[in-house]
Protein backbone atom coordinates (compact mmCIF):
# COMPACT_ATOMS: atom_id res chain seq x y z
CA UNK A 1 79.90 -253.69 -130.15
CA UNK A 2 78.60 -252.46 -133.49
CA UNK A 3 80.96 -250.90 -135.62
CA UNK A 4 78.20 -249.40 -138.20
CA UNK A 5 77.46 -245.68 -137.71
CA UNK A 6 73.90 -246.12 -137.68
CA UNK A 7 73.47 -249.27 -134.84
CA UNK A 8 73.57 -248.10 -131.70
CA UNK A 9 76.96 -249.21 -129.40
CA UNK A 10 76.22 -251.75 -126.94
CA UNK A 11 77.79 -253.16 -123.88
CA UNK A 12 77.49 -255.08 -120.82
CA UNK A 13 77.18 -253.15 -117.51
CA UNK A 14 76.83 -256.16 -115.17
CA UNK A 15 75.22 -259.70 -115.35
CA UNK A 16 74.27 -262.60 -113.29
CA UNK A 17 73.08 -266.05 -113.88
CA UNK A 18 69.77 -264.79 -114.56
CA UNK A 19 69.67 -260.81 -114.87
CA UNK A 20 71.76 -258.63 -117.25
CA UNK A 21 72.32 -254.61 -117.11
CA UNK A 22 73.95 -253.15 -120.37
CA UNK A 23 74.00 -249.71 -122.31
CA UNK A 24 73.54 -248.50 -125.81
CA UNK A 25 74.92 -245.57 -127.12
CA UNK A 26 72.30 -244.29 -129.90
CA UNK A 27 73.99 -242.81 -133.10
CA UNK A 28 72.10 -239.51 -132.24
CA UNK A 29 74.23 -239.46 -128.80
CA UNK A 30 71.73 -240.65 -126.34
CA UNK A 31 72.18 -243.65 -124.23
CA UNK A 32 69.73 -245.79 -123.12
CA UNK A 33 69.78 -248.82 -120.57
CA UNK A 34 68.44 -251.73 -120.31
CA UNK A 35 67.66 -254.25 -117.81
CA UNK A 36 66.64 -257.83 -118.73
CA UNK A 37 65.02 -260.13 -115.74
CA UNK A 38 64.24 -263.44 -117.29
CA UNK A 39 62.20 -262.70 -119.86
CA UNK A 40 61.05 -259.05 -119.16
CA UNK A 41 63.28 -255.78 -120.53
CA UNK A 42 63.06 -252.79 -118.63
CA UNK A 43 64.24 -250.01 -121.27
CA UNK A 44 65.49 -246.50 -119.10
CA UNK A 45 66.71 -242.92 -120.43
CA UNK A 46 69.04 -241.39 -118.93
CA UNK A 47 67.24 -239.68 -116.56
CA UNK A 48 65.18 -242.84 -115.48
CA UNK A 49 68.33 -244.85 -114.98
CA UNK A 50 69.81 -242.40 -112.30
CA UNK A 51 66.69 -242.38 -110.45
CA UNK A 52 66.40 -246.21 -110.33
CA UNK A 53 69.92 -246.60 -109.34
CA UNK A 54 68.89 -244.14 -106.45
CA UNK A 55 65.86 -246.47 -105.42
CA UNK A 56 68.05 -249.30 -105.73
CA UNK A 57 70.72 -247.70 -103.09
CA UNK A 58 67.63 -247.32 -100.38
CA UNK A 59 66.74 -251.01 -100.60
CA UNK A 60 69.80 -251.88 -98.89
């Protein structure tokens, strides 16, 4: 984690051999998160995030 004011806070949700979730808390208050899949980052807002969590629940 960052401890300077201005760099967003980051951490580790969950991670795998080859994918990793994690968070970042903006200095403005918003978080973001972020999934990387190899090489591709898939940035959500808050918003987005709960709604892919959703989809990901009905692929079970």
């Amino acid at each position: 984690m960052s401890n300077n004011s201005n760099e967003p806070r980051t951490g580790t949700i969950a991670e795998t051999e080859n994918f990793l979730a994690w968070k970042a808390e903006e200095p403005d208050g918003e978080i973001t998160y972020h999934i990387e899949l190899n090489n591709v980052t898939v940035h959500f807002f808050q918003e987005e995030w709960v709604e892919f969590l959703q989809l990901v629940k009905e692929l079970k």
